[in-house]
Protein backbone atom coordinates (compact mmCIF):
# COMPACT_ATOMS: atom_id res chain seq x y z
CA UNK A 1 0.00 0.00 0.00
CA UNK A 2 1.34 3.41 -1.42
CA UNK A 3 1.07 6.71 1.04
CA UNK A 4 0.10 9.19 -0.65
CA UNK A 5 1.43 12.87 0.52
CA UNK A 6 -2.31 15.30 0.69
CA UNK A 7 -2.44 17.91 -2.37
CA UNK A 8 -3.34 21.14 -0.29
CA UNK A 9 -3.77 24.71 -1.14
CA UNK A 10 -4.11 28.08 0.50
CA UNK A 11 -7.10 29.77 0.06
CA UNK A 12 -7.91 33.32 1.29
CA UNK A 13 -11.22 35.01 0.61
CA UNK A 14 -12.87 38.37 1.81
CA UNK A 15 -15.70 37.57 4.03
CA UNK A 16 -19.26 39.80 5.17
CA UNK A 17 -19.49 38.61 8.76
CA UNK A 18 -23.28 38.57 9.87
CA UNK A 19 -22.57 41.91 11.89
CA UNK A 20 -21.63 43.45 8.81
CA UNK A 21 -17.88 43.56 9.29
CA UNK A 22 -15.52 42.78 6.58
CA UNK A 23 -12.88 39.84 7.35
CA UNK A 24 -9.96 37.82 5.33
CA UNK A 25 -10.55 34.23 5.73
CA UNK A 26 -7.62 31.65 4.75
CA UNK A 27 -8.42 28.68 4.56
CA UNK A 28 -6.16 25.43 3.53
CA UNK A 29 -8.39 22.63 1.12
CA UNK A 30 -7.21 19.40 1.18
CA UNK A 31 -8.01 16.22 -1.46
CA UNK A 32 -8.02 13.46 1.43
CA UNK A 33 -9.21 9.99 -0.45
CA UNK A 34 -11.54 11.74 -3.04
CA UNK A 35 -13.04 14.44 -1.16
CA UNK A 36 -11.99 17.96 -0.62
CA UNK A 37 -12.12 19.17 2.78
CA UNK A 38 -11.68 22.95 4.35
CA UNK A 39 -10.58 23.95 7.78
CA UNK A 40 -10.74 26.97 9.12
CA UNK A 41 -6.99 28.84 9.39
CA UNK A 42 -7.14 32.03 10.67
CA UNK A 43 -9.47 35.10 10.27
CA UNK A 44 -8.17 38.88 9.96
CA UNK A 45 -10.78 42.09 10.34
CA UNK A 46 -10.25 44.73 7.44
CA UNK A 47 -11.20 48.35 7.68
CA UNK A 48 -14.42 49.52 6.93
CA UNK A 49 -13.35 52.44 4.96
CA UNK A 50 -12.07 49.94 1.88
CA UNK A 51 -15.24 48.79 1.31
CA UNK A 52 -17.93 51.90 1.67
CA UNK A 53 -19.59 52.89 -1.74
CA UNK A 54 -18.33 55.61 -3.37
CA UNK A 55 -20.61 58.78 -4.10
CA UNK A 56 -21.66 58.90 -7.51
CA UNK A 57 -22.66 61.80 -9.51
CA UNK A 58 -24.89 61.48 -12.43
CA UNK A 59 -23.47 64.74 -14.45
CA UNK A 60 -20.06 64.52 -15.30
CA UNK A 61 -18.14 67.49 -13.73
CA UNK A 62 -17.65 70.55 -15.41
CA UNK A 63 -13.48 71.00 -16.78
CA UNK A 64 -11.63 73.93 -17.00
CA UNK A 65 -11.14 73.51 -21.22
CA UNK A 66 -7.13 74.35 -21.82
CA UNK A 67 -5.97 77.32 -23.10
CA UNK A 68 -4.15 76.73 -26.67
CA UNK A 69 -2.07 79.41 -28.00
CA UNK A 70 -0.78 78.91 -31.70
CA UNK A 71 2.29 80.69 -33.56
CA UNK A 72 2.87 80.29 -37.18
CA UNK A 73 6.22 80.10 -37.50
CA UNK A 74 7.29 80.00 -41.53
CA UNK A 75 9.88 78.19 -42.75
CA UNK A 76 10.42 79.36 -46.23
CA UNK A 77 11.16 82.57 -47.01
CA UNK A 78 9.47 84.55 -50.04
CA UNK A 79 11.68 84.52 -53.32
CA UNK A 80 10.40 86.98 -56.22
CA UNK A 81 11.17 84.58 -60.11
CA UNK A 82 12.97 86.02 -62.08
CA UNK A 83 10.27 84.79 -64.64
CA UNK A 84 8.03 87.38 -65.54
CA UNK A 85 6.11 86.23 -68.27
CA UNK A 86 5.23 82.22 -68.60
CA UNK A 87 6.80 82.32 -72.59
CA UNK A 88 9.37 79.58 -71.34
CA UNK A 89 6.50 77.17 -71.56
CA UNK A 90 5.83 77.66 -75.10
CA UNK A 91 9.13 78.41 -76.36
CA UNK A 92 10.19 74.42 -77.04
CA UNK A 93 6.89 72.37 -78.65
CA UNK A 94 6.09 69.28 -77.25
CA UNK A 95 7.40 66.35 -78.89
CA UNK A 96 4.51 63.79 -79.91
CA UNK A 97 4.90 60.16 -79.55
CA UNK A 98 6.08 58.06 -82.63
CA UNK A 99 4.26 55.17 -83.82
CA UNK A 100 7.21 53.45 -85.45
């Protein structure tokens, strides 16, 4: 006959005690011959301020919008051409495309 060594785990979980107080329970769970069984370990009272509901407030509140103030800072400087008419368009013809 083999003896086999319990699989056990730790097991903590927040508790509402029936006087309405909050409390971390650990418990250890145990696989003894099939079944699981629990045993109480130890038991630890949390404040009640973790666990009161915050206020909530239907309208979202107003923000102060931020203020944005914009430059236009230019890069390229203005250059007068020295073209004054657009004849340098015209002056070659455009070259068709052979069919050869």
């Amino acid at each position: 006959m083999l003896v086999t060594q319990p699989k056990s785990k730790i097991l903590r979980k927040i508790i509402q005690a029936p006087t309405g107080e909050y409390v971390l329970a650990t418990f250890i769970v145990a696989e003894f011959q099939g079944t699981f069984k629990a045993r109480l370990v130890s038991v630890e009272a949390l404040p009640q301020s973790d666990f009161e509901k915050p206020i909530s407030v239907s309208l979202p509140l107003p923000k102060k919008q931020p203020v944005v103030i914009s430059t236009l800072v230019s890069f390229v400087e203005k250059i007068i051409s020295p073209y004054q008419e657009l004849l340098f368009f015209v002056s070659q013809p455009t070259r068709a495309p052979s069919l050869r």
